[in-house]
N, C-alpha and C. Protein backbone atom coordinates (compact mmCIF):
# COMPACT_ATOMS: atom_id res chain seq x y z
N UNK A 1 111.41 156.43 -95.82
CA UNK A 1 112.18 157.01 -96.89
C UNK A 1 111.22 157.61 -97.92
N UNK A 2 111.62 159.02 -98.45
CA UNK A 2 110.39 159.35 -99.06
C UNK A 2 111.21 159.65 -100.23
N UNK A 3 110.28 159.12 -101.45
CA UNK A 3 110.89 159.33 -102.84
C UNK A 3 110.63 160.77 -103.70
N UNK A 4 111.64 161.65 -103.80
CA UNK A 4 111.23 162.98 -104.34
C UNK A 4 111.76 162.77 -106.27
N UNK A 5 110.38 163.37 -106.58
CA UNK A 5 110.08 162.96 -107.84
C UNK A 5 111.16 164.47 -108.48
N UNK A 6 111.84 164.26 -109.46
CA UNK A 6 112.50 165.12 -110.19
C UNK A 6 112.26 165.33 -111.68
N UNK A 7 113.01 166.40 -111.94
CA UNK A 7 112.09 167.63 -113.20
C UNK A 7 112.87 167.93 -113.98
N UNK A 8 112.34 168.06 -115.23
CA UNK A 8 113.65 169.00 -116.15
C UNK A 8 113.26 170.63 -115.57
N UNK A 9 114.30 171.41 -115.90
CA UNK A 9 114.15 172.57 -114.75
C UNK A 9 114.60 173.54 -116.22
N UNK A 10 113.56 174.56 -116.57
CA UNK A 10 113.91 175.30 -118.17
C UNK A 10 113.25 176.65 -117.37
N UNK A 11 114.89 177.79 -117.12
CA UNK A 11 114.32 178.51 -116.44
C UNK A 11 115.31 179.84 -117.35
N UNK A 12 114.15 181.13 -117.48
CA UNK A 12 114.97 182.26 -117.67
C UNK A 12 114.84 183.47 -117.23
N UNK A 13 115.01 184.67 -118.29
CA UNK A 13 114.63 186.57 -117.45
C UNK A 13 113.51 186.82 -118.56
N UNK A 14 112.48 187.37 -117.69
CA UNK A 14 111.58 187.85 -118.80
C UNK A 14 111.59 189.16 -118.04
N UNK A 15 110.54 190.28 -118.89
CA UNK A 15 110.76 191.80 -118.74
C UNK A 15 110.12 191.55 -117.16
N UNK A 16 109.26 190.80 -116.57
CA UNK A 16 108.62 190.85 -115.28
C UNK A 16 109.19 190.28 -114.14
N UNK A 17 110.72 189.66 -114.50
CA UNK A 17 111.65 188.77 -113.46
C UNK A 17 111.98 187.70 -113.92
N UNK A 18 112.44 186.61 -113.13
CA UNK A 18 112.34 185.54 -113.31
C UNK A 18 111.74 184.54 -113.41
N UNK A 19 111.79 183.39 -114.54
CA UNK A 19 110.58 182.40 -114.72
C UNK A 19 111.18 181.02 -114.52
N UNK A 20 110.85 180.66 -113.92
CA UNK A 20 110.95 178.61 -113.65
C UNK A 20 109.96 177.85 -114.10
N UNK A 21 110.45 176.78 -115.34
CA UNK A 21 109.23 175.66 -114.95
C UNK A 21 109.91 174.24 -114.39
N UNK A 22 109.27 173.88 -113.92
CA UNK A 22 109.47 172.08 -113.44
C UNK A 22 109.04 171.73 -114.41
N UNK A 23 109.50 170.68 -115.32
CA UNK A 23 108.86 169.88 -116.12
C UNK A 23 109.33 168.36 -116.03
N UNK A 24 108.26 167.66 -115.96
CA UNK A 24 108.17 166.31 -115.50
C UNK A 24 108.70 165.17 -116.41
N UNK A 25 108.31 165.74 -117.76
CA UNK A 25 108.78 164.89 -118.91
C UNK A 25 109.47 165.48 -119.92
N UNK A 26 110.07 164.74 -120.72
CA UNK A 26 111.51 166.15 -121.85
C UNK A 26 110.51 167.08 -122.72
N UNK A 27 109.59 166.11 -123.18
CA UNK A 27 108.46 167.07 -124.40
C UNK A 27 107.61 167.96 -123.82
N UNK A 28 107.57 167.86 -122.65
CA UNK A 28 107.28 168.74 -121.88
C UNK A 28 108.07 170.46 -121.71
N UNK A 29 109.45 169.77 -121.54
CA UNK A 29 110.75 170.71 -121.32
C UNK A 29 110.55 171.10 -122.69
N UNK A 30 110.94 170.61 -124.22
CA UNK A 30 110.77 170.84 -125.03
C UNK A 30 109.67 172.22 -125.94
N UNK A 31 108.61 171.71 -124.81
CA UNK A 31 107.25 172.72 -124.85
C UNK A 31 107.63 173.99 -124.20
N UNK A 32 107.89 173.98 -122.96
CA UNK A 32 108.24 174.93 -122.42
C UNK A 32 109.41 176.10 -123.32
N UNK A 33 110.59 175.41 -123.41
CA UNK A 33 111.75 176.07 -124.91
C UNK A 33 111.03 177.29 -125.35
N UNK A 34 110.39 176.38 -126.41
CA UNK A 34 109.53 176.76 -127.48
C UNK A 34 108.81 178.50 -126.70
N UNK A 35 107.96 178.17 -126.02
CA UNK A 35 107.43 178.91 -125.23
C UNK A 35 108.41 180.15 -124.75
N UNK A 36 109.41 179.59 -124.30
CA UNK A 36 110.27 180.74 -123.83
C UNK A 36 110.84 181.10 -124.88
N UNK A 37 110.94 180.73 -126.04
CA UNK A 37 112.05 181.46 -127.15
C UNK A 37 110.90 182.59 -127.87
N UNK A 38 109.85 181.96 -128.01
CA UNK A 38 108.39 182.72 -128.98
C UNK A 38 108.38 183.71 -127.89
N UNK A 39 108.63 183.60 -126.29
CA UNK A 39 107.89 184.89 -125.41
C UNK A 39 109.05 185.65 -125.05
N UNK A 40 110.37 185.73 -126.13
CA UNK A 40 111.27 186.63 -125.61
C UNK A 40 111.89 186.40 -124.25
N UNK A 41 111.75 185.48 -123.80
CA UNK A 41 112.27 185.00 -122.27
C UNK A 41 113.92 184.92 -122.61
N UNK A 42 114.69 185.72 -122.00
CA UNK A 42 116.55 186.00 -122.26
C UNK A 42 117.19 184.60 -121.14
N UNK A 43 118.42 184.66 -121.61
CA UNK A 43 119.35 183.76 -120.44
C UNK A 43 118.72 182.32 -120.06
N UNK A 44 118.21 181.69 -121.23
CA UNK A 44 117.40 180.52 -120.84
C UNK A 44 118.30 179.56 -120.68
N UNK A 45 118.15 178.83 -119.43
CA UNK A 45 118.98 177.98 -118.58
C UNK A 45 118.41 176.32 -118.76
N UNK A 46 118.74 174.98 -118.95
CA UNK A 46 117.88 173.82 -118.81
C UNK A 46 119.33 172.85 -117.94
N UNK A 47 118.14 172.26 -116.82
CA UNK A 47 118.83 171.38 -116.38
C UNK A 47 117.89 170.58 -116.28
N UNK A 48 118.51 169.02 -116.42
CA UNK A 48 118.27 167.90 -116.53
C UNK A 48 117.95 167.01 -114.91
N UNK A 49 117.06 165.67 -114.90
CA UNK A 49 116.86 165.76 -113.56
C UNK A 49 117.39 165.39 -112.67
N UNK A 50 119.19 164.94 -113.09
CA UNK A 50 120.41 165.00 -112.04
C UNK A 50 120.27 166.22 -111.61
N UNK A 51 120.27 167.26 -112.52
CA UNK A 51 120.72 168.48 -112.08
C UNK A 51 121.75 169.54 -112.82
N UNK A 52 122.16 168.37 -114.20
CA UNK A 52 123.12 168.91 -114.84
C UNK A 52 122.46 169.58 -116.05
N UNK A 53 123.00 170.97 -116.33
CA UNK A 53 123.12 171.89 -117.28
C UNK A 53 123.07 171.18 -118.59
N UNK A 54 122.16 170.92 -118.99
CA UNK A 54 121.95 170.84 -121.16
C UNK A 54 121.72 172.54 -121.79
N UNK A 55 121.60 171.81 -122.64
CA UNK A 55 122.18 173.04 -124.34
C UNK A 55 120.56 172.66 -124.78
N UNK A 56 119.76 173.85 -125.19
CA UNK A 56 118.79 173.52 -125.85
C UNK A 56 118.96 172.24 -126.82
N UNK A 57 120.04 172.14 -127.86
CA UNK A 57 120.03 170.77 -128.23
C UNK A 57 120.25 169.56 -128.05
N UNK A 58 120.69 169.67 -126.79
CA UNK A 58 120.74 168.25 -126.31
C UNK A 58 119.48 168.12 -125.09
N UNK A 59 118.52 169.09 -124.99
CA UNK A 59 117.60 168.62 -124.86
C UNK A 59 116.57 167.87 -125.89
N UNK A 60 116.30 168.65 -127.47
CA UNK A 60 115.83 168.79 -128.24
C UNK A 60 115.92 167.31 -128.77
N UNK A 61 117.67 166.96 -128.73
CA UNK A 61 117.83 165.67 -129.08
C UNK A 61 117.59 164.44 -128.22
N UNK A 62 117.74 164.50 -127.28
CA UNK A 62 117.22 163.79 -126.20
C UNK A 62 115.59 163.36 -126.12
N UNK A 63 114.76 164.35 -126.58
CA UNK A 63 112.98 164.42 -126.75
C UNK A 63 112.97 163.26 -127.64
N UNK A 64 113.79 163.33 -128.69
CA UNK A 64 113.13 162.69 -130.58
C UNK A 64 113.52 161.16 -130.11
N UNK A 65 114.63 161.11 -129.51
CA UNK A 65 114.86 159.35 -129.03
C UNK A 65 113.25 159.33 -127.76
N UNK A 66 112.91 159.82 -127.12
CA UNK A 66 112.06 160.16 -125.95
C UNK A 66 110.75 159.59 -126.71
N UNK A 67 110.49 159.94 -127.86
CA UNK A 67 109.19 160.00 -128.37
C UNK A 67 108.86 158.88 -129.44
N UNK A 68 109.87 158.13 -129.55
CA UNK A 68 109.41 157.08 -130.25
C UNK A 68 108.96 155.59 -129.44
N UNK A 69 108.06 155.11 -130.10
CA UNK A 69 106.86 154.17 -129.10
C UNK A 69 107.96 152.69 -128.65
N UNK A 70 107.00 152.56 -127.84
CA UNK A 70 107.80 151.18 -127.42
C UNK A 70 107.10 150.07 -128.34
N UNK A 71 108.28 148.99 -128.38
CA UNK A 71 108.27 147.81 -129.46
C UNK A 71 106.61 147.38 -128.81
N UNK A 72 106.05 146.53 -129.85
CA UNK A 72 104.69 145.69 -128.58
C UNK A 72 104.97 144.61 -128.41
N UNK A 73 104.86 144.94 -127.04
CA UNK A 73 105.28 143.26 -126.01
C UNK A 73 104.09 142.30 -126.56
N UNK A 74 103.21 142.11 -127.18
CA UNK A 74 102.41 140.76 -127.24
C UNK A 74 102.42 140.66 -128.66
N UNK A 75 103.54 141.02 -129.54
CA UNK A 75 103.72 140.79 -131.38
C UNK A 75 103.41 139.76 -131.43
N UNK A 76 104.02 138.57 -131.37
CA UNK A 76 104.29 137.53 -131.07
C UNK A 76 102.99 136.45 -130.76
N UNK A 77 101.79 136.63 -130.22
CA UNK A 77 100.83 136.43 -129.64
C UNK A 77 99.72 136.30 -130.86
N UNK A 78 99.86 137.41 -131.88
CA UNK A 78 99.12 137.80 -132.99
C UNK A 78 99.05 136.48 -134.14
């Protein structure tokens, strides 16, 4: 059984065709956005790594919960 690793998928039209990225992690996807909104990239599409269609902001919002650190497991220890 082979495990296929999945992507946020932030894809649109630029003047040279079409652009896809795979992105592995949301701040990643997030990066990419950014990238496509600053490079004029039209019809920008994001799917999530079911496969389902997000809204730039519910990617955006999805990142900020994404990016805050985990509690530390050995507090307690100190």
């Amino acid at each position: 059984m082979t495990q296929q690793r999945r992507f946020y998928i932030v894809k649109g039209k630029a003047s040279h065709g079409s652009v896809t990225h795979l992105c592995p992690t949301v701040s990643i996807a997030i990066d990419t956005l950014k990238r496509f909104r600053q490079g004029a990239v039209q019809d920008i599409q994001i799917f999530d790594p079911n496969g389902d269609a997000m809204s730039p902001n519910d990617l955006e919002a999805s990142g900020t919960g994404a990016e805050k650190p985990e509690p530390a497991a050995f507090a307690d220890h100190i």
